[in-house]
N, C-alpha and C. Protein backbone atom coordinates (compact mmCIF):
# COMPACT_ATOMS: atom_id res chain seq x y z
N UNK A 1 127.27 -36.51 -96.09
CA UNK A 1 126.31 -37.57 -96.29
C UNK A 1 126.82 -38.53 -97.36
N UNK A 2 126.42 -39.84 -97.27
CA UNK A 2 127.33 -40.87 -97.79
C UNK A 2 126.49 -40.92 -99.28
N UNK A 3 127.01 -40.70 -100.27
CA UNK A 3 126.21 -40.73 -101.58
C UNK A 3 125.15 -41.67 -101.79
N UNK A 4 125.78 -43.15 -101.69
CA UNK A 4 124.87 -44.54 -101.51
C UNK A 4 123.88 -44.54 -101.22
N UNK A 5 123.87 -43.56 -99.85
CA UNK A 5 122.33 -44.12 -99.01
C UNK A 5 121.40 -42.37 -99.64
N UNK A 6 121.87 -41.85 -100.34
CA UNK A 6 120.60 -40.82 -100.88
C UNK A 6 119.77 -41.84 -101.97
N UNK A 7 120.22 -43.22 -102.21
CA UNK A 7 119.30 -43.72 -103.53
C UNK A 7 117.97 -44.54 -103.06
N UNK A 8 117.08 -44.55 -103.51
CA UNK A 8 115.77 -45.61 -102.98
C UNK A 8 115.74 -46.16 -104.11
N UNK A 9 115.68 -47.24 -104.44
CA UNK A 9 115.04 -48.35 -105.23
C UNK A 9 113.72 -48.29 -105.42
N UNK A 10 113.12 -47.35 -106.27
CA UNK A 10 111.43 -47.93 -106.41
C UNK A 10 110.55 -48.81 -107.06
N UNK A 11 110.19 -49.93 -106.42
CA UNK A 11 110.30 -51.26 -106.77
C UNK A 11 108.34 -51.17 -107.25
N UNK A 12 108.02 -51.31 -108.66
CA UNK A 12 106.49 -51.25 -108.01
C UNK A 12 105.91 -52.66 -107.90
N UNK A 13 104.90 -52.84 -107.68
CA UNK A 13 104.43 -53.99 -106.80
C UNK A 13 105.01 -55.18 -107.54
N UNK A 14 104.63 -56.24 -107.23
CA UNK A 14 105.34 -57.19 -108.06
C UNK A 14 104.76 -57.92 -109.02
N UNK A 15 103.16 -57.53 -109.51
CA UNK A 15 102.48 -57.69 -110.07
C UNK A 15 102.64 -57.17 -111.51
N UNK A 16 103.22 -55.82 -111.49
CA UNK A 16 104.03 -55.04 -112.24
C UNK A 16 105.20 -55.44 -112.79
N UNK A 17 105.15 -55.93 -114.08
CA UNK A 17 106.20 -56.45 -114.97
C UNK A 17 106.60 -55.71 -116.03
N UNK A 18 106.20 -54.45 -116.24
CA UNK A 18 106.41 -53.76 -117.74
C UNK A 18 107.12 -52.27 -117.10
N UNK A 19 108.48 -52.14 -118.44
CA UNK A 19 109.33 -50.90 -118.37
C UNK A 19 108.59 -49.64 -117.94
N UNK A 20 108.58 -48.70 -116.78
CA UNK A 20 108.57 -47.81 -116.64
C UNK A 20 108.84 -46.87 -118.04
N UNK A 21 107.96 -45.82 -118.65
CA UNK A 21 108.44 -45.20 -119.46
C UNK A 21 108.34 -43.50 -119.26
N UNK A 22 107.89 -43.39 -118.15
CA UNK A 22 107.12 -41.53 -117.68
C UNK A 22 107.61 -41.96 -116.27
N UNK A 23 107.74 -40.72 -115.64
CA UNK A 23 107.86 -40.35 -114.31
C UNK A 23 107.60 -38.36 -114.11
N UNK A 24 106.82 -38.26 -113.02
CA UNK A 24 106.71 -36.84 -113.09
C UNK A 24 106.74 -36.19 -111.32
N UNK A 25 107.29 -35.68 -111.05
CA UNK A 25 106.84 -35.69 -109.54
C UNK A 25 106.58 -34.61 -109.15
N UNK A 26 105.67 -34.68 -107.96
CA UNK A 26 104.86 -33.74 -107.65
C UNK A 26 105.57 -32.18 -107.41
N UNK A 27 104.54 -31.17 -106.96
CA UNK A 27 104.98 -30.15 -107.16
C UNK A 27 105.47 -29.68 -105.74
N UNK A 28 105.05 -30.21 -105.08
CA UNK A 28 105.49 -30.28 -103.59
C UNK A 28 106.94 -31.09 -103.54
N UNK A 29 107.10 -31.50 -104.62
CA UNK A 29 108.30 -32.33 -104.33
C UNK A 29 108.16 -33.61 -103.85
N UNK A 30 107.49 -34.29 -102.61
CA UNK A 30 107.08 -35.29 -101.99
C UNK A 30 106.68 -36.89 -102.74
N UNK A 31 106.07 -36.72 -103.77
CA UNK A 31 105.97 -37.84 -104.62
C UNK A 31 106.29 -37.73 -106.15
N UNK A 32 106.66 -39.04 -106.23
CA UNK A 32 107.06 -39.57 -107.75
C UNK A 32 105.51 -40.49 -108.24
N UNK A 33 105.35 -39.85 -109.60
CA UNK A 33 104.44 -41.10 -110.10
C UNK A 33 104.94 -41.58 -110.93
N UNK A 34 105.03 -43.27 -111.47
CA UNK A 34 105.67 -43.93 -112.37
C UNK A 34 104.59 -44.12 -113.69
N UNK A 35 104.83 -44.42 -114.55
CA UNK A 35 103.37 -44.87 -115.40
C UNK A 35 104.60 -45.74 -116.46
N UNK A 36 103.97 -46.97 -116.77
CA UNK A 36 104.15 -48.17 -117.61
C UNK A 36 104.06 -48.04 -118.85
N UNK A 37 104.69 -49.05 -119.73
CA UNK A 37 103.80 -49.31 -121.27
C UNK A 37 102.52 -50.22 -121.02
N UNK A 38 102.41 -50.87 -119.87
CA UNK A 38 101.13 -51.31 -120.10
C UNK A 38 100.39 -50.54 -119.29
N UNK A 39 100.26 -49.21 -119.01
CA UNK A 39 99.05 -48.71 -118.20
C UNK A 39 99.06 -48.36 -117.09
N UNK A 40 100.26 -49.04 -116.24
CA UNK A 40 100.17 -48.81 -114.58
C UNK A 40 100.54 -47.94 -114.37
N UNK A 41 99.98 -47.00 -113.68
CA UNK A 41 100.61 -45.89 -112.68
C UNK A 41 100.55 -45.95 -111.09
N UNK A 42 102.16 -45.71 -110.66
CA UNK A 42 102.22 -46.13 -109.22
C UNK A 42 102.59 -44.64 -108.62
N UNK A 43 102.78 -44.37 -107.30
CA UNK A 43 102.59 -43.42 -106.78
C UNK A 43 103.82 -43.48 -105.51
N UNK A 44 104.82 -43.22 -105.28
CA UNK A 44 105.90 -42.87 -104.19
C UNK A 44 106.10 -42.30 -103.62
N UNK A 45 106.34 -41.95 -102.52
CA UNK A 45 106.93 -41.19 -101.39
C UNK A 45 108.24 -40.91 -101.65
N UNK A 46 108.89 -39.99 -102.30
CA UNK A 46 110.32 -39.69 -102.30
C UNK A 46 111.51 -39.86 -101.00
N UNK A 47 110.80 -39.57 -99.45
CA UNK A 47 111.54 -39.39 -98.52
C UNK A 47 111.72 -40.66 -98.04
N UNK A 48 110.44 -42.00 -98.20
CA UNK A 48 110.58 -42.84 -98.11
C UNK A 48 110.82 -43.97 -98.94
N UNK A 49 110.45 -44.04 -100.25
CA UNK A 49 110.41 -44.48 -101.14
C UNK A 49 109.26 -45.98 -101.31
N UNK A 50 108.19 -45.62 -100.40
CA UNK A 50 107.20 -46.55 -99.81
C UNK A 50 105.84 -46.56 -101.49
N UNK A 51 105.47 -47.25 -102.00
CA UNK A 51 103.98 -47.02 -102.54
C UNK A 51 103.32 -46.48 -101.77
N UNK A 52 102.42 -45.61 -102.38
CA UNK A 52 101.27 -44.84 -101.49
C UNK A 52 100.14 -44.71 -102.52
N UNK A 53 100.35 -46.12 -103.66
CA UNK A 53 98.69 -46.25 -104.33
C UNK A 53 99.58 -46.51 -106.12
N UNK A 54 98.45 -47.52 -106.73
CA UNK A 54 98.39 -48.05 -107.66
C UNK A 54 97.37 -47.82 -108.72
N UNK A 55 97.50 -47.42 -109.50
CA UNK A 55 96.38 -47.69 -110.43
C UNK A 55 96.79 -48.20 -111.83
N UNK A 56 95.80 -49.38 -112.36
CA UNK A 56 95.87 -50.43 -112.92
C UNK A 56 95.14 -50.06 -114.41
N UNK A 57 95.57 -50.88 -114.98
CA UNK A 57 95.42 -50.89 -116.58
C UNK A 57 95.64 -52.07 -117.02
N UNK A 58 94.69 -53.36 -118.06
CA UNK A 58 95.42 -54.59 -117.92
C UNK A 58 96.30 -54.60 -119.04
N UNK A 59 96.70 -55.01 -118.41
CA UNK A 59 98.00 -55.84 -120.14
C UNK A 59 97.81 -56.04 -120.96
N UNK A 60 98.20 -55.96 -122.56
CA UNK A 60 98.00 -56.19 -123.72
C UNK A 60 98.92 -57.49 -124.13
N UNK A 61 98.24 -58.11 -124.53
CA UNK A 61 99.10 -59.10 -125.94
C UNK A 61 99.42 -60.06 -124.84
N UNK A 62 98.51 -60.51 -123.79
CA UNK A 62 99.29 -61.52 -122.32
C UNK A 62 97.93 -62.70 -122.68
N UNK A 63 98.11 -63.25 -122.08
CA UNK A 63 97.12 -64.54 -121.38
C UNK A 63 96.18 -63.80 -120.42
N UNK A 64 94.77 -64.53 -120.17
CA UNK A 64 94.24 -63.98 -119.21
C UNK A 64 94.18 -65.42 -118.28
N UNK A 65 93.19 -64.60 -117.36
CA UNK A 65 93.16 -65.81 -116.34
C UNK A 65 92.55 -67.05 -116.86
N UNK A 66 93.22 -67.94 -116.17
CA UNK A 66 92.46 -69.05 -117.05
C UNK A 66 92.35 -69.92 -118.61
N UNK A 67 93.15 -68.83 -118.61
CA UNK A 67 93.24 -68.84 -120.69
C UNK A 67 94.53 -69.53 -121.00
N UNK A 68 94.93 -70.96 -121.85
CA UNK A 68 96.02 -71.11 -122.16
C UNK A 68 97.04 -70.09 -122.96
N UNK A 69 98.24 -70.69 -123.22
CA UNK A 69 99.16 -70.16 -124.07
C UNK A 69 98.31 -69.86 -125.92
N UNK A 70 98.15 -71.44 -125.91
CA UNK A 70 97.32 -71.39 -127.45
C UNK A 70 96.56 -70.47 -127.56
N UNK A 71 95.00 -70.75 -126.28
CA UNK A 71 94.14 -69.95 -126.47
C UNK A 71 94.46 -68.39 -126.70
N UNK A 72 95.39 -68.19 -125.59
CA UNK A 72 95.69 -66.56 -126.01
C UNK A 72 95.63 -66.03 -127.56
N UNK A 73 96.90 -66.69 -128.10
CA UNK A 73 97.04 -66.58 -129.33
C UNK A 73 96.33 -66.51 -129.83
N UNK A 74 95.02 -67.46 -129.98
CA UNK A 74 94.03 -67.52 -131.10
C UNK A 74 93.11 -66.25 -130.46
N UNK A 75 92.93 -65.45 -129.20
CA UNK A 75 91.88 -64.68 -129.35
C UNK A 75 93.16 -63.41 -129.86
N UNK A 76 94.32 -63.63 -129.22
CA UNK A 76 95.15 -61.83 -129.80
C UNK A 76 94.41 -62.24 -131.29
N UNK A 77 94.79 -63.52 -132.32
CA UNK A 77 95.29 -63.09 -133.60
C UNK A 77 93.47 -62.63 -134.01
N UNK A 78 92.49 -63.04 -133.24
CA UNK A 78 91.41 -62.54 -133.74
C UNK A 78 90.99 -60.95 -133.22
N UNK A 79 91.88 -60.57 -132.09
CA UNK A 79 91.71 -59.11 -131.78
C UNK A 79 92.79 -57.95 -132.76
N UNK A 80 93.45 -58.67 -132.98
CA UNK A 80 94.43 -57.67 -134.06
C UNK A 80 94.16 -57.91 -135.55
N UNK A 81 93.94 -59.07 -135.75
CA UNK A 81 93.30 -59.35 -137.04
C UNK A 81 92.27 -59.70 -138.20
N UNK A 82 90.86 -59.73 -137.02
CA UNK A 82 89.90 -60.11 -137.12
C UNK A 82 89.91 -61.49 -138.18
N UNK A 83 90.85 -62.52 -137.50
CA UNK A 83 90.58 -63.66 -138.49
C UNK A 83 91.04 -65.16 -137.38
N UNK A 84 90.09 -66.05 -138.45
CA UNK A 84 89.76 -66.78 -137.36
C UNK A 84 90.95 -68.15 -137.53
N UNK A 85 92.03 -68.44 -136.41
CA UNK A 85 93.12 -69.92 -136.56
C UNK A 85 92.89 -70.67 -135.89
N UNK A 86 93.66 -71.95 -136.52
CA UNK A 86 93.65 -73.08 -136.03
C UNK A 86 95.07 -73.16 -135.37
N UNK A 87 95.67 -73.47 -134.21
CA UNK A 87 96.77 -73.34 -133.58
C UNK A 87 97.04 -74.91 -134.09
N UNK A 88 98.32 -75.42 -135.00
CA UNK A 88 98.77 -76.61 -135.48
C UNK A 88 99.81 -76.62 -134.36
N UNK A 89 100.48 -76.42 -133.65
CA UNK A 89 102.14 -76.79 -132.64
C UNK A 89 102.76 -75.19 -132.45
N UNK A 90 103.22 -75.24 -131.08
CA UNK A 90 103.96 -74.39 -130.77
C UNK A 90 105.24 -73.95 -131.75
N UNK A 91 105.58 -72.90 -132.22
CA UNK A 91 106.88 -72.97 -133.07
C UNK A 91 107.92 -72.15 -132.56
N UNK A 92 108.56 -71.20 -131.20
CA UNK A 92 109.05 -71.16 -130.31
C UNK A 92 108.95 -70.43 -129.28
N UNK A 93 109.77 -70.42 -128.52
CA UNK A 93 109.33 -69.41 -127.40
C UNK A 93 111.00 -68.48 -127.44
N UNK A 94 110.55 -67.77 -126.91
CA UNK A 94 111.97 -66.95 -126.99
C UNK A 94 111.51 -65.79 -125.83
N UNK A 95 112.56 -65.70 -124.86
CA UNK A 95 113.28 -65.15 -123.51
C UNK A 95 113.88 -63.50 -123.43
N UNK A 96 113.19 -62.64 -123.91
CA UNK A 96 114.54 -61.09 -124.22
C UNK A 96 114.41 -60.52 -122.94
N UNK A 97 115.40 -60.06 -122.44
CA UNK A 97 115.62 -59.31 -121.69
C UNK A 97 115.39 -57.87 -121.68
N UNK A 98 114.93 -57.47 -120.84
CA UNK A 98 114.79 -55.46 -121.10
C UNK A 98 114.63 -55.06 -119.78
N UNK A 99 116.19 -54.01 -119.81
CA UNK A 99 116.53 -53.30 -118.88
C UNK A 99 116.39 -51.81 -119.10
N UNK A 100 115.90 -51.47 -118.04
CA UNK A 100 115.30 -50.27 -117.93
C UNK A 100 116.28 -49.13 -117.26
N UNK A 101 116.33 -47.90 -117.30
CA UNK A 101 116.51 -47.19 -116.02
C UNK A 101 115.87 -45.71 -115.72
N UNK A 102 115.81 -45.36 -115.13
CA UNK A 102 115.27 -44.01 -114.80
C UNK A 102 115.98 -42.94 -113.61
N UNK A 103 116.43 -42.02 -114.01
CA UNK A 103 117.02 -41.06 -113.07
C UNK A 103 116.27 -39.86 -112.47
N UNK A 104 116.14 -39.79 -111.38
CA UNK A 104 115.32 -38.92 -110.73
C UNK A 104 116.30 -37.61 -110.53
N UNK A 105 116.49 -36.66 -110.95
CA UNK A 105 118.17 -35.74 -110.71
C UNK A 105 118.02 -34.93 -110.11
N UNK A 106 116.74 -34.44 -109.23
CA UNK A 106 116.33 -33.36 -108.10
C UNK A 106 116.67 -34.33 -107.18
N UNK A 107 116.60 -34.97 -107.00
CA UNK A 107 116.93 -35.98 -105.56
C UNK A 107 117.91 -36.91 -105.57
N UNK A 108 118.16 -37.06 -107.00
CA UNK A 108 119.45 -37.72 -107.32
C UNK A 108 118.91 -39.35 -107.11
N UNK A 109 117.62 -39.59 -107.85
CA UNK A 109 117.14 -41.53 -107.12
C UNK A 109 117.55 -41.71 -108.31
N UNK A 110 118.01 -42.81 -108.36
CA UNK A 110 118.06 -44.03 -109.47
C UNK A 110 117.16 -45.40 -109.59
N UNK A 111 116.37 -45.40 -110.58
CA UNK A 111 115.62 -46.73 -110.92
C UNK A 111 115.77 -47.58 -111.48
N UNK A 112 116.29 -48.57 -111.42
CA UNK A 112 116.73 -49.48 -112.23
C UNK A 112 116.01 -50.53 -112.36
N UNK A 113 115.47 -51.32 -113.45
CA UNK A 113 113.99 -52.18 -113.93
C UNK A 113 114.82 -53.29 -115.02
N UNK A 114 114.81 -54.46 -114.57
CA UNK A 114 115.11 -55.58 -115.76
C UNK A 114 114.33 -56.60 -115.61
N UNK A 115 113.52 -56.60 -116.86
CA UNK A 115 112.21 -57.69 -117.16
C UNK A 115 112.46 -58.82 -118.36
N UNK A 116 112.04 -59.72 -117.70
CA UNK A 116 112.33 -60.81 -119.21
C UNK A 116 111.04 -61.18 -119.97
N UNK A 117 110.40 -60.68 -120.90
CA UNK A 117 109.67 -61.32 -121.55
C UNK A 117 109.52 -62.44 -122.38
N UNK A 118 108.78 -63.38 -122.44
CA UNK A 118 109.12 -64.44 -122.43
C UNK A 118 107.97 -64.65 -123.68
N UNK A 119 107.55 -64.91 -124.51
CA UNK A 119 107.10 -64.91 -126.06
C UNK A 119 107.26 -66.56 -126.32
N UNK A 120 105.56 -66.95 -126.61
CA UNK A 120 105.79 -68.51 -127.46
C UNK A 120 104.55 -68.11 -128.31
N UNK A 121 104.86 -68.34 -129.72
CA UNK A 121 105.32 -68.25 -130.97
C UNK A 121 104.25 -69.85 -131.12
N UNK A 122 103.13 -69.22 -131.76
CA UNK A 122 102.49 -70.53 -132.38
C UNK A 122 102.98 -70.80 -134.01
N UNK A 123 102.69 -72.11 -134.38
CA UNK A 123 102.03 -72.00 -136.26
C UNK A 123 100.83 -72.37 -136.37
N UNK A 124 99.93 -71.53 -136.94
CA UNK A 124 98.44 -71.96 -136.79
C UNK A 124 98.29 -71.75 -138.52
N UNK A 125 97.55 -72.31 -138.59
CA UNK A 125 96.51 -71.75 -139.94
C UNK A 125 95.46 -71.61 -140.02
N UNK A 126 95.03 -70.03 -140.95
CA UNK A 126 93.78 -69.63 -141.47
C UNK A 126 92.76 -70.73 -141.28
N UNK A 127 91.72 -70.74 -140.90
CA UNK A 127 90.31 -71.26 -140.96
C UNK A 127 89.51 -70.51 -141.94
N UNK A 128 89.73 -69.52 -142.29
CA UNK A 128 88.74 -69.10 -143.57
C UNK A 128 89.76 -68.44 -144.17
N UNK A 129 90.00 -67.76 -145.56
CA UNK A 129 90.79 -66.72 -146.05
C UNK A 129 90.25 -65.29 -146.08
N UNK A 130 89.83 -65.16 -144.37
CA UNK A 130 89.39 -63.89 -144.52
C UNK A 130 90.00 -63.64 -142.77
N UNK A 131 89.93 -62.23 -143.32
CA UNK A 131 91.02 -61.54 -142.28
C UNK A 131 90.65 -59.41 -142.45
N UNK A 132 90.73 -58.69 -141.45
CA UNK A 132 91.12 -57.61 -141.22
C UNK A 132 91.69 -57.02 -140.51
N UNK A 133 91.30 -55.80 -140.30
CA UNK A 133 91.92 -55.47 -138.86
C UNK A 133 91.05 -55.12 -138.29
N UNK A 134 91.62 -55.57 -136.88
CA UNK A 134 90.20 -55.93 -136.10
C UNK A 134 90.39 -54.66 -134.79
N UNK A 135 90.18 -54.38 -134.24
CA UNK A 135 89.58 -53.36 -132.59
C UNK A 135 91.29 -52.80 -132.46
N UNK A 136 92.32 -53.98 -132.73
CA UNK A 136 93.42 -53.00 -131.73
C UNK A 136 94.45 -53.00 -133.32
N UNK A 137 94.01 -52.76 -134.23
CA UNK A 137 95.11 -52.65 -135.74
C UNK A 137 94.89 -51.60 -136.55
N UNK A 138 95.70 -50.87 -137.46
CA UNK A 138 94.69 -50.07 -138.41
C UNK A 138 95.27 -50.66 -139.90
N UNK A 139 96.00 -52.32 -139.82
CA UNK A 139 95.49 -52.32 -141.61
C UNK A 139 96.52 -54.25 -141.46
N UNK A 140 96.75 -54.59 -141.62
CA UNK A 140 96.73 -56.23 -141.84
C UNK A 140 96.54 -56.55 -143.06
N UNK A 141 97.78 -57.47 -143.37
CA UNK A 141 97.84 -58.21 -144.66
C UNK A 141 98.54 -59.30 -144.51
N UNK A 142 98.88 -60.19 -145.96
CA UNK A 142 99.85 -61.59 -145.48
C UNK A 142 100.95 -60.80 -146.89
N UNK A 143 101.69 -61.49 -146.84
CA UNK A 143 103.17 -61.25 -147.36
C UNK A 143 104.06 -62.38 -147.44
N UNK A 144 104.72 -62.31 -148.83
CA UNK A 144 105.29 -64.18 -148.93
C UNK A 144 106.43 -63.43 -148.35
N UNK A 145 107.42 -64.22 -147.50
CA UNK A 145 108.34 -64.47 -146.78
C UNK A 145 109.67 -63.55 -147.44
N UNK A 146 109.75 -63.76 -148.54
CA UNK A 146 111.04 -62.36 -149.01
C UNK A 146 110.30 -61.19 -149.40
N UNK A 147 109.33 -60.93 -149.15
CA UNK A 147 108.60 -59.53 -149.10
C UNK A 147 108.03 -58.79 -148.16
N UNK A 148 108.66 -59.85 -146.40
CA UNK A 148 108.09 -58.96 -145.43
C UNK A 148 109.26 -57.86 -145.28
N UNK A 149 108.57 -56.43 -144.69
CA UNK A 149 109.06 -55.63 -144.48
C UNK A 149 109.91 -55.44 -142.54
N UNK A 150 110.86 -56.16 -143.03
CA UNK A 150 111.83 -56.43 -141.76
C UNK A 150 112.29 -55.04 -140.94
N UNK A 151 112.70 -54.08 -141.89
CA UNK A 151 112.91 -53.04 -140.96
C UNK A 151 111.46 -52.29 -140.63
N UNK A 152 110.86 -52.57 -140.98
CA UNK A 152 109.34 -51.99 -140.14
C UNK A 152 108.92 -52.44 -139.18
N UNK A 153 109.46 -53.97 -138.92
CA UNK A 153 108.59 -54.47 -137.51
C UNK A 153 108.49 -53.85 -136.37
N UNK A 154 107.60 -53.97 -135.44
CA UNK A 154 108.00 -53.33 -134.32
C UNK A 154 108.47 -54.12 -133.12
N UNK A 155 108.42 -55.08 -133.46
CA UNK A 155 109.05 -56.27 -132.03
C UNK A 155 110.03 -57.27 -132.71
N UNK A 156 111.14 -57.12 -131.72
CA UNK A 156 112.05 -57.62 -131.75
C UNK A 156 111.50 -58.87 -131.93
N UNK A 157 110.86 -59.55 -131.45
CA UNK A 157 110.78 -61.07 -130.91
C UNK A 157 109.90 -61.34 -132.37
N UNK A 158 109.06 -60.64 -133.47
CA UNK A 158 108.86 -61.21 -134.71
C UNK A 158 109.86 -60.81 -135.03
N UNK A 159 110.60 -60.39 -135.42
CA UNK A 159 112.24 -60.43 -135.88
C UNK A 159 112.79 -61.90 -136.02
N UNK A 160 112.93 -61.98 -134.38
CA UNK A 160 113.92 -63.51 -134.46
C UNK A 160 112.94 -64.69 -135.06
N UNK A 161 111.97 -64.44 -134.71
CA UNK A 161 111.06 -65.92 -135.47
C UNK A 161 110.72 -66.33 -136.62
N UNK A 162 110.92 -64.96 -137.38
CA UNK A 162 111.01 -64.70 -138.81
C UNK A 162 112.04 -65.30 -139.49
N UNK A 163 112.87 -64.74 -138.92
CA UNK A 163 114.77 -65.44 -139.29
C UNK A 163 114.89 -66.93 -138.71
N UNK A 164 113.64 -67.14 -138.05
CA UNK A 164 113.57 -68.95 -137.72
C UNK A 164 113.11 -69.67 -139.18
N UNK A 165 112.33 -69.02 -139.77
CA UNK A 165 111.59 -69.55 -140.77
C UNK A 165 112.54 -70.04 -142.21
């Protein structure tokens, strides 16, 4: 049997934009379930490599329907920070790439996942000087510019915008 054709591509819907980070498959052998960083769990047929069901979780830190770029921003920075901005100009957007993969080694599948997130970066300012942490944080503060703690961040993309400043 020709090695090549034992691989399926499991592609999940296309609605689905975020790295695969779990996979577990059934005990029958027969299906793979995938599950996301944002929530999704999809469901596969190993022999075919077909979806056979979705279940959904929405996205964090995105736009909703309807909702601009700005607007987003101003409700995340009031859901993570409980404080209220004024969006003054976009200050950039920035493009990272993240490639994924996943090896299935009972069946020998390979998954391979490359997503570009795409990040725009307001400058707003405070409307009041009050601020916490709000529903999705557990502590928020401000920090003058040679006292943020750079190796703590957790996203790359405040990294580079930081080093914009």
């Amino acid at each position: 049997m020709d090695t090549e054709q034992a691989y399926h591509i499991l592609r999940p819907c296309h609605e689905n934009l975020t790295p695969v980070k779990a996979c577990a498959i059934s005990f029958c052998g027969n299906f793979v379930v995938l599950g996301t960083t944002w929530g999704w769990i999809e469901r596969f047929n190993l022999q075919s490599g077909i979806s056979r069901g979705s279940y959904v979780d929405t996205p964090k830190g995105s736009a909703r329907d309807g909702e601009s770029a700005a607007e987003g921003a101003i409700r995340e920075t009031w859901e993570e920070a409980s404080a209220e901005v004024e969006v003054i100009s976009p200050f950039a957007q920035l493009d990272i790439p993240l490639i994924g993969q996943a090896r299935i080694s009972i069946l020998n599948l390979l998954l391979y996942l490359m997503y570009i997130y795409t990040y725009v970066i307001f400058l707003a300012k405070l409307k009041k000087p009050r601020f916490s942490p709000g529903p999705e944080s557990s502590d928020c503060c401000l920090f003058e510019l040679d006292d943020i703690p750079f190796d703590s961040l957790a996203f790359s993309s405040i990294f580079v915008t930081l080093n914009l400043v």
